[in-house]
Structure formats: C-alpha cells, structure tokens
Protein backbone atom coordinates (compact mmCIF):
# COMPACT_ATOMS: atom_id res chain seq x y z
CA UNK A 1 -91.10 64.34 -0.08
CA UNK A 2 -87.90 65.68 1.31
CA UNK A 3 -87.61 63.03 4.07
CA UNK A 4 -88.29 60.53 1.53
CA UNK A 5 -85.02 61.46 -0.31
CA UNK A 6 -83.18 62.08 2.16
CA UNK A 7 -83.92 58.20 2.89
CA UNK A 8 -82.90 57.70 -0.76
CA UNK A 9 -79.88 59.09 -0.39
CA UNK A 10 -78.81 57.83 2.51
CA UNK A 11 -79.19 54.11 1.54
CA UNK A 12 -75.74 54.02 -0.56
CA UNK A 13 -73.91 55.49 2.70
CA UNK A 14 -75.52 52.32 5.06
CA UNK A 15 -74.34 50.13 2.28
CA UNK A 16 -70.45 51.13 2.76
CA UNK A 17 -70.56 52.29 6.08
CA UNK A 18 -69.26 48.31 7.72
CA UNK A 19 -66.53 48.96 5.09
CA UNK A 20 -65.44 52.62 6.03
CA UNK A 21 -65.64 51.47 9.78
CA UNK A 22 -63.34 48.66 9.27
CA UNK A 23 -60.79 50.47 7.12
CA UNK A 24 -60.98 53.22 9.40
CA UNK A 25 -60.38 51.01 12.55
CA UNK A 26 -57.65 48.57 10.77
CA UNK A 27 -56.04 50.88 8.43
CA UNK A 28 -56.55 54.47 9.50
CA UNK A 29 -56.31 54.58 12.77
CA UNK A 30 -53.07 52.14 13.12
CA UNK A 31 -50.98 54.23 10.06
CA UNK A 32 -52.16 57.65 12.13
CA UNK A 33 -50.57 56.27 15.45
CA UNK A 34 -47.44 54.36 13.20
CA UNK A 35 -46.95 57.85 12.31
CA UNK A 36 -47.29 59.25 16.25
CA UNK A 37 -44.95 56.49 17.76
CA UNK A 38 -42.46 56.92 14.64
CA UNK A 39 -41.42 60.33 16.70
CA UNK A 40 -41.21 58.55 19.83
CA UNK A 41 -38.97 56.02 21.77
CA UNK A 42 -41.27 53.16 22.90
CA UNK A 43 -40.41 49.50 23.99
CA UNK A 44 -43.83 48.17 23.59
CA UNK A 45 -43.83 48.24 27.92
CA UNK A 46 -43.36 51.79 29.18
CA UNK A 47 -44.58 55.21 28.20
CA UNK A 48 -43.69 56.56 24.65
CA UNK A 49 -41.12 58.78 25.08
CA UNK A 50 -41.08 61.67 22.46
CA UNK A 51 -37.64 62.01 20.55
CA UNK A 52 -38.70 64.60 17.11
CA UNK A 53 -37.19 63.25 14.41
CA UNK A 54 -34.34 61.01 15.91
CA UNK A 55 -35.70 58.11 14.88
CA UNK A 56 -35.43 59.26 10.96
CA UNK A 57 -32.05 60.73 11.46
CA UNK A 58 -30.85 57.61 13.08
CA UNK A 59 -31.94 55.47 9.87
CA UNK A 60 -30.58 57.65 7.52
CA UNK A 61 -26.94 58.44 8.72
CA UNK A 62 -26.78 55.60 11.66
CA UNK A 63 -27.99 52.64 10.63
CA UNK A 64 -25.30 50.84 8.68
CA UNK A 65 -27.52 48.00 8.27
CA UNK A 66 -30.33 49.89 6.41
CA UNK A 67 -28.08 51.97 3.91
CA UNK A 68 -25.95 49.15 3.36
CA UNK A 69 -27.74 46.21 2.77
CA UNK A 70 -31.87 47.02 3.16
CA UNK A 71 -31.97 49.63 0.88
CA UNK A 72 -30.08 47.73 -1.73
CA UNK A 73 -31.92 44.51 -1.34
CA UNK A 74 -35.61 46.14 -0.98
CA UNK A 75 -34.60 48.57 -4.53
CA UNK A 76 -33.22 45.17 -6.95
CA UNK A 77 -35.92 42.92 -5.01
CA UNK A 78 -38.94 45.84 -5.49
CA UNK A 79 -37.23 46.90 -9.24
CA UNK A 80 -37.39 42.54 -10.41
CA UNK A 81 -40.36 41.63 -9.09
CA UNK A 82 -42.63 44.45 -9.38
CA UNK A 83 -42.23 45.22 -13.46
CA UNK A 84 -41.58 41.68 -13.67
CA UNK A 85 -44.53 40.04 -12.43
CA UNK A 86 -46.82 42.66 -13.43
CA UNK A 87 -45.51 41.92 -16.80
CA UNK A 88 -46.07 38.50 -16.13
CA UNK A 89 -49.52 38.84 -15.15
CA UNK A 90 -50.22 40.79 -18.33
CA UNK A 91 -49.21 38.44 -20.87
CA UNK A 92 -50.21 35.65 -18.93
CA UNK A 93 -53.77 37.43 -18.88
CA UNK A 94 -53.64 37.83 -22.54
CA UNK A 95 -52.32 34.28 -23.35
CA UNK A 96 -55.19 33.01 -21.44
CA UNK A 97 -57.88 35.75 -23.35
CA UNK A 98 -57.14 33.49 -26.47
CA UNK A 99 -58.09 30.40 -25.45
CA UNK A 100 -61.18 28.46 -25.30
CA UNK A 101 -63.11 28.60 -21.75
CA UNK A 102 -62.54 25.62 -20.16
CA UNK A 103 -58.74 25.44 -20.51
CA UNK A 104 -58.40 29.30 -19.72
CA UNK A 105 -60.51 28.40 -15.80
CA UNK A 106 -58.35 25.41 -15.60
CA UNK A 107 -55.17 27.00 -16.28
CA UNK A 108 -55.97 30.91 -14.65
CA UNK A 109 -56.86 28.20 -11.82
CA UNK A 110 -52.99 27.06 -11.47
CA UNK A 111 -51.76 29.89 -12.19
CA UNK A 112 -53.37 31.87 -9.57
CA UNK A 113 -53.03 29.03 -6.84
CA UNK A 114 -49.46 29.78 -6.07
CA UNK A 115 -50.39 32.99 -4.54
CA UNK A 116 -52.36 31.22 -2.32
CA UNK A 117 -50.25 28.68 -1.01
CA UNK A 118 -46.57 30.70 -1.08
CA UNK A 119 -46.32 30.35 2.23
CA UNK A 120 -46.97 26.62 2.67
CA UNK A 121 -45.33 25.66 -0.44
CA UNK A 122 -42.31 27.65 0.01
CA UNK A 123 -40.91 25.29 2.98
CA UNK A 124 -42.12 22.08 1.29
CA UNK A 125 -40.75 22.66 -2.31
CA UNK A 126 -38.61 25.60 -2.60
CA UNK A 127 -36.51 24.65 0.38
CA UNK A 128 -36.00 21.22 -0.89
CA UNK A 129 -35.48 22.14 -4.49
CA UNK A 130 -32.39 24.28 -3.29
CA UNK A 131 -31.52 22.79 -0.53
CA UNK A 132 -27.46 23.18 0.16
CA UNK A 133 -27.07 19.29 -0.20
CA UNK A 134 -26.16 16.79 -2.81
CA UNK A 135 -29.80 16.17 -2.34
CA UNK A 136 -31.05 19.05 -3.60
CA UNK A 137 -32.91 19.32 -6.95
CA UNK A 138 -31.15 22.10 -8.14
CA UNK A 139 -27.62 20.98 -6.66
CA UNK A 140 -27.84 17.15 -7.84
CA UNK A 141 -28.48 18.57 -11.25
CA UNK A 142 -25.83 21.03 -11.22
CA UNK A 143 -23.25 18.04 -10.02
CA UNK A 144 -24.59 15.41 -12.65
CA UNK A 145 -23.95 17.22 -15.28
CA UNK A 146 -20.92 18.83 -13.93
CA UNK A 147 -21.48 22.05 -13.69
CA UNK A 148 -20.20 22.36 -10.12
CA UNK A 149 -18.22 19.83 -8.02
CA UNK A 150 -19.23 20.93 -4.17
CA UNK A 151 -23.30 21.44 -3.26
CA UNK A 152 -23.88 25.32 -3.13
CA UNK A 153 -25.79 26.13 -0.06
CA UNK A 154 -28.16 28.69 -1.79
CA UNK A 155 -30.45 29.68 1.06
CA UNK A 156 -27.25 30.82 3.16
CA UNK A 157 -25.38 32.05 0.77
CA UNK A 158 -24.53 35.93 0.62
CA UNK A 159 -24.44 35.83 -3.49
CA UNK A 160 -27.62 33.60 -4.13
CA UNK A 161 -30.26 34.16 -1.54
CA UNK A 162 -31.59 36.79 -2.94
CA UNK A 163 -31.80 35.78 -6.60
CA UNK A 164 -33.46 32.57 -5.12
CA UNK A 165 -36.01 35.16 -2.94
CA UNK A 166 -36.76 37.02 -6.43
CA UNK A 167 -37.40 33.41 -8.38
CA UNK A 168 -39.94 32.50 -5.51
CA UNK A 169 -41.51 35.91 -5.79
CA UNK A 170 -42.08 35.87 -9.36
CA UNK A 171 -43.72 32.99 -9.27
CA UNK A 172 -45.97 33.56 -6.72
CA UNK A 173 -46.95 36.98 -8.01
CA UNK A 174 -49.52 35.88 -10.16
CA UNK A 175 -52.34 37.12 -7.36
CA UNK A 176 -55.69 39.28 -7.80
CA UNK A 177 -53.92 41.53 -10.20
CA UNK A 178 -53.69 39.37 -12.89
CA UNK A 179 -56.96 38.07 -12.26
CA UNK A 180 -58.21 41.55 -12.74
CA UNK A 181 -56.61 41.84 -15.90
CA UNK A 182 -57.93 38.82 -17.38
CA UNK A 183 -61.26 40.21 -16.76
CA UNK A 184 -60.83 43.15 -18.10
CA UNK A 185 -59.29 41.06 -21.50
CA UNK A 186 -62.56 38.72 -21.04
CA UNK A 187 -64.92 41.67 -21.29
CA UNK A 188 -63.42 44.00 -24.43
CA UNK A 189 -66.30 44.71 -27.11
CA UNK A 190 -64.81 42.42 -30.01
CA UNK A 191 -66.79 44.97 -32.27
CA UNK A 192 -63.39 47.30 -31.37
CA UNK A 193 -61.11 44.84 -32.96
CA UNK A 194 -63.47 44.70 -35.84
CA UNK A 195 -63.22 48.26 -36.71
CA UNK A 196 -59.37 48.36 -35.80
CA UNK A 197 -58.88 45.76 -38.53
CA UNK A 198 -61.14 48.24 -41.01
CA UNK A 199 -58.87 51.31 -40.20
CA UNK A 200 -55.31 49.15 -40.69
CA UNK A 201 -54.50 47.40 -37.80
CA UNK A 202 -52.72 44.60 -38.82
CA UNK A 203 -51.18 42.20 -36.11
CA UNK A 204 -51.75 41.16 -32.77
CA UNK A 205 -49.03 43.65 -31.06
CA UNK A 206 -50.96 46.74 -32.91
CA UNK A 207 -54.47 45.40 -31.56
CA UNK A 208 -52.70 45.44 -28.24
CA UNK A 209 -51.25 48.88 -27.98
CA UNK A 210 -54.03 50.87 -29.32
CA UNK A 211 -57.04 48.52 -28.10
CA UNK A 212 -56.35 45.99 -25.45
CA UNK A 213 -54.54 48.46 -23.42
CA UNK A 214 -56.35 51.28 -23.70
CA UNK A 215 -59.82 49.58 -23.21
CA UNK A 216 -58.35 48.10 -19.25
CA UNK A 217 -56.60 50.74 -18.10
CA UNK A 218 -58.68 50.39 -15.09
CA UNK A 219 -57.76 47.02 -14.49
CA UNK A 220 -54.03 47.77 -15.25
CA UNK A 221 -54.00 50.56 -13.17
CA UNK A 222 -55.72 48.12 -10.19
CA UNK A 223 -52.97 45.52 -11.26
CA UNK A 224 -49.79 48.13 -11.26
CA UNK A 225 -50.45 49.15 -7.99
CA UNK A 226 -51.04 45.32 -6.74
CA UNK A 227 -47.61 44.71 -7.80
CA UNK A 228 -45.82 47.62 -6.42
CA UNK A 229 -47.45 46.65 -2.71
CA UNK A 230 -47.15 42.92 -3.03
CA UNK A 231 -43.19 43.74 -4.26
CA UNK A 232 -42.66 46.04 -1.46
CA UNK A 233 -44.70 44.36 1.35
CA UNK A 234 -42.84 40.55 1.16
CA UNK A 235 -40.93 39.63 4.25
CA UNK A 236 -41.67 35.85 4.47
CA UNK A 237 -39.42 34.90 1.94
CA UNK A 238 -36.14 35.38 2.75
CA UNK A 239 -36.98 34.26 6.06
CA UNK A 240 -38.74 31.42 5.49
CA UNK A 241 -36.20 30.31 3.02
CA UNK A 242 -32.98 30.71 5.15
CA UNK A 243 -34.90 30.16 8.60
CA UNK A 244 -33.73 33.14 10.28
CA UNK A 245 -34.46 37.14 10.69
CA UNK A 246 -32.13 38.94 10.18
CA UNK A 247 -31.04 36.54 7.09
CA UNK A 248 -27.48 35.32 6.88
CA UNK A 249 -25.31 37.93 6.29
CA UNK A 250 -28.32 40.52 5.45
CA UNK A 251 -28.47 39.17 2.27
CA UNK A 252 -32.03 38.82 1.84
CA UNK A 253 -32.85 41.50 4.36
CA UNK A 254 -35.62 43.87 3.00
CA UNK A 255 -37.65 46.83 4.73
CA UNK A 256 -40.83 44.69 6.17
CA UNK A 257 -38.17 42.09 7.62
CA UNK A 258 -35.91 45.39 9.15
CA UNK A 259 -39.57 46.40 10.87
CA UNK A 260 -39.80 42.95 12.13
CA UNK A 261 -36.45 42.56 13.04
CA UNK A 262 -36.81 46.17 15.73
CA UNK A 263 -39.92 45.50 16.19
CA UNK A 264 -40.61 42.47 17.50
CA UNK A 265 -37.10 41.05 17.53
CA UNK A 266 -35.59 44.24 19.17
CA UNK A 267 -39.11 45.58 20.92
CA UNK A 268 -37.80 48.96 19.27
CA UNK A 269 -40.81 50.21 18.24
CA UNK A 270 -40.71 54.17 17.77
CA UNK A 271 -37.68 53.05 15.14
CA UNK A 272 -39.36 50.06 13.59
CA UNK A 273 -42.74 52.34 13.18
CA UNK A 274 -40.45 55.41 11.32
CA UNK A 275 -38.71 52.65 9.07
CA UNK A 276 -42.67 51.90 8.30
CA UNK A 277 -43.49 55.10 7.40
CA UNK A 278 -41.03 55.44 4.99
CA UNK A 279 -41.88 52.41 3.53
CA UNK A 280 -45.46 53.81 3.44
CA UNK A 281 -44.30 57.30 1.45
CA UNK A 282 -42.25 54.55 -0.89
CA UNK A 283 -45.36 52.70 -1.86
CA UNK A 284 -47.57 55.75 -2.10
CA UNK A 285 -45.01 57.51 -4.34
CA UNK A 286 -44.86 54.65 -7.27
CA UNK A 287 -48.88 54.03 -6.16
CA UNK A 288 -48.84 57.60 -7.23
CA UNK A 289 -46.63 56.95 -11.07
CA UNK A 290 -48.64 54.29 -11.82
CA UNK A 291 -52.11 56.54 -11.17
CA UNK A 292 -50.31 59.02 -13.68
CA UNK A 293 -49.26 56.19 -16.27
CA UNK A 294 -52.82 54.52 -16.30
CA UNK A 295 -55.07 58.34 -15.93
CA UNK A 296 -58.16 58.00 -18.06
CA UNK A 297 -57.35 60.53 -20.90
C-alpha cells in the first residue's frame, strides 16, 4: 500500500522533471556562473582571473558610457514601454472581450502577429518608413505638407532614435501577455456582472475596477511581469534600426546592447556578465512590485 503511493506521488514529479532539467541547465546554471565570472576578468580565451568587485566599481564610477547615456536610455525606454504596452495590452484585451468571436480571433490574430515578426519586419518597414531620405514615408510627408524643408535622418539622429526605438516597441509589445489577459477577460463568470449591476454598479469603468480586475489578477500579474522583461530585455532595436552597436552617438544604447557591446564586441566578459547581473536585480526588483500590486488578497 505504501509503495503504491509512493508511485502516486511520484507521478506529478516525472511529469515536470524534463522541465526542471531544462530550466536548471539553461537558466540556472548559466545566471549562477554570470554571477561567478561577474567577479572575474575573463576574455572568453584564457583563465578567469578573479578581480572582487572591480568589475561593479568600474560601472558605477568609471564607465562614462553607462551613467551617461545607458542608464538614461534603458530608465525612459523601460519607464514608456513597459506601463505603456502593458496598458496597451489591457485595453486592447478588453476591447476585444466585447466583441463577437470571429472578429475578436481575427483581430487578437493581428494584433499579436507583430510580436512575432519584430525582427523581420523591423528592417523591411520601419527602416523604410523613416528612412533619412526624401523617400521616406515619414520624411516625404513631413516635406509635402511642409512641415520640414531638409529629410531628417531619424535612425542616426541623437534626438530621434530613441523615440523611433520606443514607437517600434510599443507596437510590437502586444506578445503572450496580452494574450493572457484576454483569456482571463474570455473566461469571467458573467453571473458577477449580473449581481454587480443588482448592488449599483452602473457603467463599464465601475464593472472594471471592482470585477474585471479583480477576477484576472493572475493573468495581470503574468502580463505585468511580461512587460517589465520584454521592456528591459530589447536590444535589437536600436541596432537593427541604425545598423550599428554601439548606436550613433549612444543614443539608443540600452543595458542588453552595453552586454553585447563588451561582450562580444569587446570579448570583456567578467564586465559584460556584472552589467548582466545588475540588469538581473533590476528586473527581479519591479518582477517583485508587480507580485505585491497583483497579491491575491
């Protein structure tokens, strides 16, 4: 009887146990030694050299690039795109909750696809809609109607690549977060609603502070934190958009591009794995708020 379960029990742990290896073996194991070789000098070639905390020192009161521009750019990039496409995905979500089935699958459909196909679609239509010719969308516009009288070159410019970085982000930032939240919207108890209207509930902004939010606060919590990684994490952007890493004058330089940039660029990478970590504490810290905003009561 005992053995039996015991056999019982154990099923559930076979079932995740592919899962825990692979997290443990991709995501684990590479933060633990990001951590290790963040206290090191290493060049990818010889033997780690251990340094303490030189590496973090360096960053914080050497590194003219990081305080100057990196932070700057990673805080109004993060600050834009994070609230603002989790905001996005929210109403969105709820827009779509209202509609009939077959136009909410059609349009959650083209909605989501951007997140998809950033990458890909960023060279063939953001690059040509502001391209830094008379041929550009944007710029031919701008000049017709007489707005400006010389093409702006927007992906090299110090004052508008990284509005044009945040525009590109928001609107691929529509991803599994918003999806999530549309589920959650799709599978409220209507009966709730029902009783709301009973006890004096009047409008549709009412319903959705004391009902819609409160009945998906799993789904917004899974959503929040979505947003804070995927606002924190981008790196392709900028680079993509201006064709170069560093970006032209650092103005669309953010953390995961300063990584790449000693990392792979450099081959510094006890530095580029202690500018990591710190982006790691950053993203658990607001990972952290958003658990607190979105706690079951």
């Amino acid at each position: 009887m005992d053995l039996k379960r015991l056999k019982q029990k154990s099923v559930p742990y076979i079932f995740v146990l592919p899962y825990f290896f692979f997290f443990f073996l991709f995501v684990a194991i590479p933060v633990v030694i990001a951590v290790i070789l963040s206290f090191t000098n290493f060049n990818a070639i010889q033997t780690p050299s251990f340094v303490g905390i030189k590496n973090y020192v360096d960053l914080f009161l050497q590194d003219e690039i990081f305080i100057r521009y990196v932070i700057p750019n990673t805080v109004v990039f993060a600050v834009i795109v994070g609230p603002g496409g989790y905001l996005l995905s929210f109403l969105l979500a709820w827009a779509l909750s209202q509609t009939t089935k077959g136009p909410r699958t059609i349009l959650a459909l083209i909605i989501y696809s951007p997140s998809m196909t950033a990458g890909t679609t960023m060279a063939v239509i953001w690059k040509v809609l502001f391209s830094g010719d008379q041929l550009g969308y944007i710029n031919n516009i701008l000049i017709r109607f007489d707005i400006i009288t010389e093409p702006i070159i927007f992906l090299q410019s110090k004052k508008f690549l990284l509005p044009v970085m945040i525009i590109v982000a928001l609107w691929g930032s529509m991803g599994v977060g918003f999806l999530s939240m549309l589920a959650g919207l799709l599978n409220i108890d209507p009966s709730l609603y029902e009783a709301a209207r009973i006890d004096g509930i009047r409008n549709r902004f009412q319903e959705m502070i004391y009902i819609t939010i409160p009945s998906i606060k799993p789904q917004m919590l899974f959503g929040a934190i979505m947003a804070i990684v995927n606002a924190f994490k981008q790196s392709a952007i900028g680079v993509s958009l201006s064709g170069a890493n560093p970006t032209p004058n650092y103005a669309g330089q953010l953390m995961v591009n300063h990584i790449s940039d000693y990392g792979f660029i450099r081959y510094e990478m006890g530095y580029a794995c202690a500018v990591s970590v710190i982006l790691l504490l950053i993203i658990w810290f607001f990972s952290k708020g958003a658990r607190i905003l979105f706690k079951e009561d």
